[in-house]
N, C-alpha and C. Protein backbone atom coordinates (compact mmCIF):
# COMPACT_ATOMS: atom_id res chain seq x y z
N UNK A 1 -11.37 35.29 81.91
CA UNK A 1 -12.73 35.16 81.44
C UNK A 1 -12.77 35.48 79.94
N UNK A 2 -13.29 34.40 79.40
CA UNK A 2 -13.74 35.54 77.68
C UNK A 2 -14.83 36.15 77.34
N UNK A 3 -14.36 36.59 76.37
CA UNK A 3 -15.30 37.55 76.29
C UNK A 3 -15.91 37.42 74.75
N UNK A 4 -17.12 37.10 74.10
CA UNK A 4 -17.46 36.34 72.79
C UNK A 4 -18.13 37.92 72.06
N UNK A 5 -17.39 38.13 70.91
CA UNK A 5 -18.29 38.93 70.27
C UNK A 5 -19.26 38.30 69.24
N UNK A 6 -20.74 38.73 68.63
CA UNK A 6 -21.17 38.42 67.24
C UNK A 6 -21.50 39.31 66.20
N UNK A 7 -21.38 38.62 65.54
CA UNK A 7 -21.15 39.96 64.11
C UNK A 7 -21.80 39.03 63.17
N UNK A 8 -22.07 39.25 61.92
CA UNK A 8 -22.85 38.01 60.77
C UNK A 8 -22.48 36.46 61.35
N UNK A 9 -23.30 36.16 60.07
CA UNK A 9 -23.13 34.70 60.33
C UNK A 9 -21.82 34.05 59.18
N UNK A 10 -21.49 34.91 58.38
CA UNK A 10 -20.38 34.40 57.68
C UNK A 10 -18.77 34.87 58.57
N UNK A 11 -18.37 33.99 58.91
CA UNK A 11 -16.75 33.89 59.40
C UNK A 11 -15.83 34.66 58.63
N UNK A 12 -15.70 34.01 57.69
CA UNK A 12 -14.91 34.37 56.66
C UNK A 12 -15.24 35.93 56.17
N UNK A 13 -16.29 36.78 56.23
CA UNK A 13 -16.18 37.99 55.92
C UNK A 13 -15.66 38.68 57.22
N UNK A 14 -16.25 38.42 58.36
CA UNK A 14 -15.39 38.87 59.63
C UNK A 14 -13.67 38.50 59.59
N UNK A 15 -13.51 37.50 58.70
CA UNK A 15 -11.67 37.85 59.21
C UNK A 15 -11.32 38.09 57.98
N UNK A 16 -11.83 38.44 56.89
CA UNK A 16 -11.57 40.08 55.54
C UNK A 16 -11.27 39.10 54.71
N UNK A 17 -11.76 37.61 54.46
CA UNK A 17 -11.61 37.33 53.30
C UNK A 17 -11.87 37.79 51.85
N UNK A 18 -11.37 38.34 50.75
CA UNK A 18 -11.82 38.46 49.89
C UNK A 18 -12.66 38.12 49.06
N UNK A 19 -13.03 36.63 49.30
CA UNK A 19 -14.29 36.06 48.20
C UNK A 19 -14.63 35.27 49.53
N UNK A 20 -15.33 36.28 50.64
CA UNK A 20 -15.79 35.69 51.55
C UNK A 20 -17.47 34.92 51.47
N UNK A 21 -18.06 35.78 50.36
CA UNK A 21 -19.46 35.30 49.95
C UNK A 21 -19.49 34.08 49.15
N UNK A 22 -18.51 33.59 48.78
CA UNK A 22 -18.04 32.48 47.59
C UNK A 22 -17.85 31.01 48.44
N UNK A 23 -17.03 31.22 49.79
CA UNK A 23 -16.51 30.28 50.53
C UNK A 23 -17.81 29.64 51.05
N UNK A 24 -18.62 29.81 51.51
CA UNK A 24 -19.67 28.73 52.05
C UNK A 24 -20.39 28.25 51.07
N UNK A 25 -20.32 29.15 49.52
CA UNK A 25 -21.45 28.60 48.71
C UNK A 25 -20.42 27.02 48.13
N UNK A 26 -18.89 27.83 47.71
CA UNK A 26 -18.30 26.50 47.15
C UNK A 26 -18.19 25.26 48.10
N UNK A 27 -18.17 25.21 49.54
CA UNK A 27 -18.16 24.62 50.72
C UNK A 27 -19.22 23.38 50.45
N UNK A 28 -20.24 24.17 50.09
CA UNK A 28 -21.44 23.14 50.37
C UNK A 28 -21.46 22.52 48.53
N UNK A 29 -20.90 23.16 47.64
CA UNK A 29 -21.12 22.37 46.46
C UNK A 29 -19.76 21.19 46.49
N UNK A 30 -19.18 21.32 47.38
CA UNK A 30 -18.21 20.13 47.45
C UNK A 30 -18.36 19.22 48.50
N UNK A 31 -19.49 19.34 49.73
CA UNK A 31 -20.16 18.56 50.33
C UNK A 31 -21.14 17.74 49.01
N UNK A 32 -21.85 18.40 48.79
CA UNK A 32 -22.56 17.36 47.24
C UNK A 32 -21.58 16.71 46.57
N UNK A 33 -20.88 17.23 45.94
CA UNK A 33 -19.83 16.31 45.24
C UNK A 33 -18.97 15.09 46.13
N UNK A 34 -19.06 15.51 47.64
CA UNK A 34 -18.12 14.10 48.01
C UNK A 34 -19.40 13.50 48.46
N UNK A 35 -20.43 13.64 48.93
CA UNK A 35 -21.83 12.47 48.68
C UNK A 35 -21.94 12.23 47.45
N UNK A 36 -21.81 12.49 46.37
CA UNK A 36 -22.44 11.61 45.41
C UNK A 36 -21.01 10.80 44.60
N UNK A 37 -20.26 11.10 45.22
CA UNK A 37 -18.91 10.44 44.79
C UNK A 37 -19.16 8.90 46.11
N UNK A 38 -19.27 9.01 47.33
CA UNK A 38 -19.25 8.18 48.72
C UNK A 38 -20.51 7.28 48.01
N UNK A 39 -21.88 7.89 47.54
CA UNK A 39 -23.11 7.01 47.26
C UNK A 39 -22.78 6.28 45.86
N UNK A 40 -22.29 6.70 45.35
CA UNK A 40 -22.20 5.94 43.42
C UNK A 40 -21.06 4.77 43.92
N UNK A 41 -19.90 5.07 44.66
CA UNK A 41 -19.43 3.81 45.51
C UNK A 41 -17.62 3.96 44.11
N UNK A 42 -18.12 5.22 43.47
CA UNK A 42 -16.61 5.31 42.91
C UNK A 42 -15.05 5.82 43.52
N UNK A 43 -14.28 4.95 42.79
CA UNK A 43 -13.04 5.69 43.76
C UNK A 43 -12.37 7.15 43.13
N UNK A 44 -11.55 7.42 43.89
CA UNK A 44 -11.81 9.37 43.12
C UNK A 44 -10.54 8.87 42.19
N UNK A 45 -9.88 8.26 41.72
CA UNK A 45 -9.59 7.99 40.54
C UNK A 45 -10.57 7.78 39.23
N UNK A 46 -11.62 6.98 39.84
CA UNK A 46 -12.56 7.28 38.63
C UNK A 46 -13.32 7.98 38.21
N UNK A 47 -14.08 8.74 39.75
CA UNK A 47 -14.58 10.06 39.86
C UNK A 47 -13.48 11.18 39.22
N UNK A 48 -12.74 11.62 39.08
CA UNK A 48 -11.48 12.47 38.09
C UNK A 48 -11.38 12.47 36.72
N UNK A 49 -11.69 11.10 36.76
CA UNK A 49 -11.86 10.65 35.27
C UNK A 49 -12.74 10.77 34.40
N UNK A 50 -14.34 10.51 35.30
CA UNK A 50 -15.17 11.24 34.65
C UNK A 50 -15.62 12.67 34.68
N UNK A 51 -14.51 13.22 36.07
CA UNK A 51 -15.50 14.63 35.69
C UNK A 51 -13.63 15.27 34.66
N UNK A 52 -13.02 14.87 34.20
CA UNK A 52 -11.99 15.39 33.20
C UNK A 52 -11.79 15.72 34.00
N UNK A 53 -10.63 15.42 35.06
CA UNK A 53 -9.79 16.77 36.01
C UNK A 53 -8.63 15.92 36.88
N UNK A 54 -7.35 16.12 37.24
CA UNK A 54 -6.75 15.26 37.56
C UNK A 54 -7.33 14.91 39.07
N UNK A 55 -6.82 13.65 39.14
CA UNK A 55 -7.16 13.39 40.78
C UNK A 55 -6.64 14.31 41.82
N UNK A 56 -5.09 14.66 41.55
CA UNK A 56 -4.58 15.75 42.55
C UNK A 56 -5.97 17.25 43.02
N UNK A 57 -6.03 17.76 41.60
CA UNK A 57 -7.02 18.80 41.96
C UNK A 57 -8.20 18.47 42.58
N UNK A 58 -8.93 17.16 42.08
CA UNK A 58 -10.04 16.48 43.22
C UNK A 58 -9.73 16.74 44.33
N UNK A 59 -8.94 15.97 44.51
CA UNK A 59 -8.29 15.84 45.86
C UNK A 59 -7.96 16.78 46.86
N UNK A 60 -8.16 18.01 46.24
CA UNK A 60 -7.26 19.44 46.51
C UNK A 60 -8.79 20.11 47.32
N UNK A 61 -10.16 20.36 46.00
CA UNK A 61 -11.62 20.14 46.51
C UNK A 61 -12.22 19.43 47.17
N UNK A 62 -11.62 18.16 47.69
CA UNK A 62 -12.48 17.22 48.84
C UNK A 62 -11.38 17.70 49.74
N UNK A 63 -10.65 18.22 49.79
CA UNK A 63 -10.07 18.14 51.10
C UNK A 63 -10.29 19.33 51.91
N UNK A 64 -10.85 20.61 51.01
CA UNK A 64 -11.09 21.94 51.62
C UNK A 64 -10.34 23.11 50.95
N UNK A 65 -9.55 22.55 50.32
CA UNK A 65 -8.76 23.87 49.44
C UNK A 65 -8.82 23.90 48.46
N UNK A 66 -10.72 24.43 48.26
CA UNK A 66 -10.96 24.62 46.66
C UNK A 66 -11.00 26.16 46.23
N UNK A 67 -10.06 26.95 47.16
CA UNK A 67 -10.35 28.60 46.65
C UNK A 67 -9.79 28.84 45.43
N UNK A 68 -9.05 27.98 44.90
CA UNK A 68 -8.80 28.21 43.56
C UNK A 68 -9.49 27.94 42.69
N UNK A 69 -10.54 27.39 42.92
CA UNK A 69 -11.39 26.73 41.90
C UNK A 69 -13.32 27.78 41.61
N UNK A 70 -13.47 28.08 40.57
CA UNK A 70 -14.85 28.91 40.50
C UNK A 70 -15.34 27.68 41.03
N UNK A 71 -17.00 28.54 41.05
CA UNK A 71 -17.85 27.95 41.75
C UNK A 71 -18.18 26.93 40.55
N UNK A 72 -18.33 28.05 39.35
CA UNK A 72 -19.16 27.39 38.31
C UNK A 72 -18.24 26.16 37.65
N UNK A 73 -16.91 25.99 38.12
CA UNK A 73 -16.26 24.47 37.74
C UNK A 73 -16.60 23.39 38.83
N UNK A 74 -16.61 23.89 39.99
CA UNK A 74 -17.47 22.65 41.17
C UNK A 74 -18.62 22.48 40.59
N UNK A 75 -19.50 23.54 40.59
CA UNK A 75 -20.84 23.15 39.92
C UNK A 75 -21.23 22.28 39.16
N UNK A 76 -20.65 22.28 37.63
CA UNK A 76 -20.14 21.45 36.71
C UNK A 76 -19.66 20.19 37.10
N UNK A 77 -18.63 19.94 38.13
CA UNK A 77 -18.52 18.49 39.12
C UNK A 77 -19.86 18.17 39.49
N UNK A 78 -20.18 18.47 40.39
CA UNK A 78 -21.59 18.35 40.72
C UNK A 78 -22.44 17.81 39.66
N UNK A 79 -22.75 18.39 38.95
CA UNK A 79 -23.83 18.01 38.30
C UNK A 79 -23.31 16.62 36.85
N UNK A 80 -22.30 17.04 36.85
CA UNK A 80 -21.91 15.73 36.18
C UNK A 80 -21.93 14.32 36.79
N UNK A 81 -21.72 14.67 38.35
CA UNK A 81 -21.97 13.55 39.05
C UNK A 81 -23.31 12.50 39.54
N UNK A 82 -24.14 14.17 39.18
CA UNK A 82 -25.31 13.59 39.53
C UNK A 82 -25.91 12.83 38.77
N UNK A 83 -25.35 13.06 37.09
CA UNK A 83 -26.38 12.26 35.84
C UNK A 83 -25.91 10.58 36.35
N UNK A 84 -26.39 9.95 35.40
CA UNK A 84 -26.49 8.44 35.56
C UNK A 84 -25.05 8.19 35.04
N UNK A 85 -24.49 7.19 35.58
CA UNK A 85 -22.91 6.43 35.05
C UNK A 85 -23.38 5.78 34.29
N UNK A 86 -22.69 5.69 33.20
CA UNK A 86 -22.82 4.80 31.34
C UNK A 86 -21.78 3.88 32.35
């Protein structure tokens, strides 16, 4: 039989992450960034290009392993993505 404990609603501070308050906020700023990358209809070669950053590291943030990355450089993705394409 199991047996379910609950404790917060953040995961990641229950199993002692260190920048456990960081992980859901950067989570969801890279959900925005791969919608407005999927809606503008660019490929992440060009999305890389305009936000200055190689595709590998994109690639690294859409895939889930952006703990290396501040918030405030996703952010910056983000919002670069959101202005209008020249």
């Amino acid at each position: 039989m199991f047996c379910f404990e609950y404790g917060n609603s953040n995961v990641y501070a229950q199993l002692g992450f260190a920048d456990a308050e960081e992980i859901p906020l950067k989570a969801n700023i890279v959900k925005d960034i791969t919608h407005s990358i999927r809606a503008s209809g660019l490929k992440v070669s060009e999305a890389a290009t305009l936000l200055d950053t190689s595709q590998s590291d994109l690639l690294l943030a859409l895939c889930g392993k952006f703990q290396s990355f501040r918030a405030a450089e996703l952010r910056n993705w983000r919002d670069r993505l959101s202005l209008p394409l020249r």
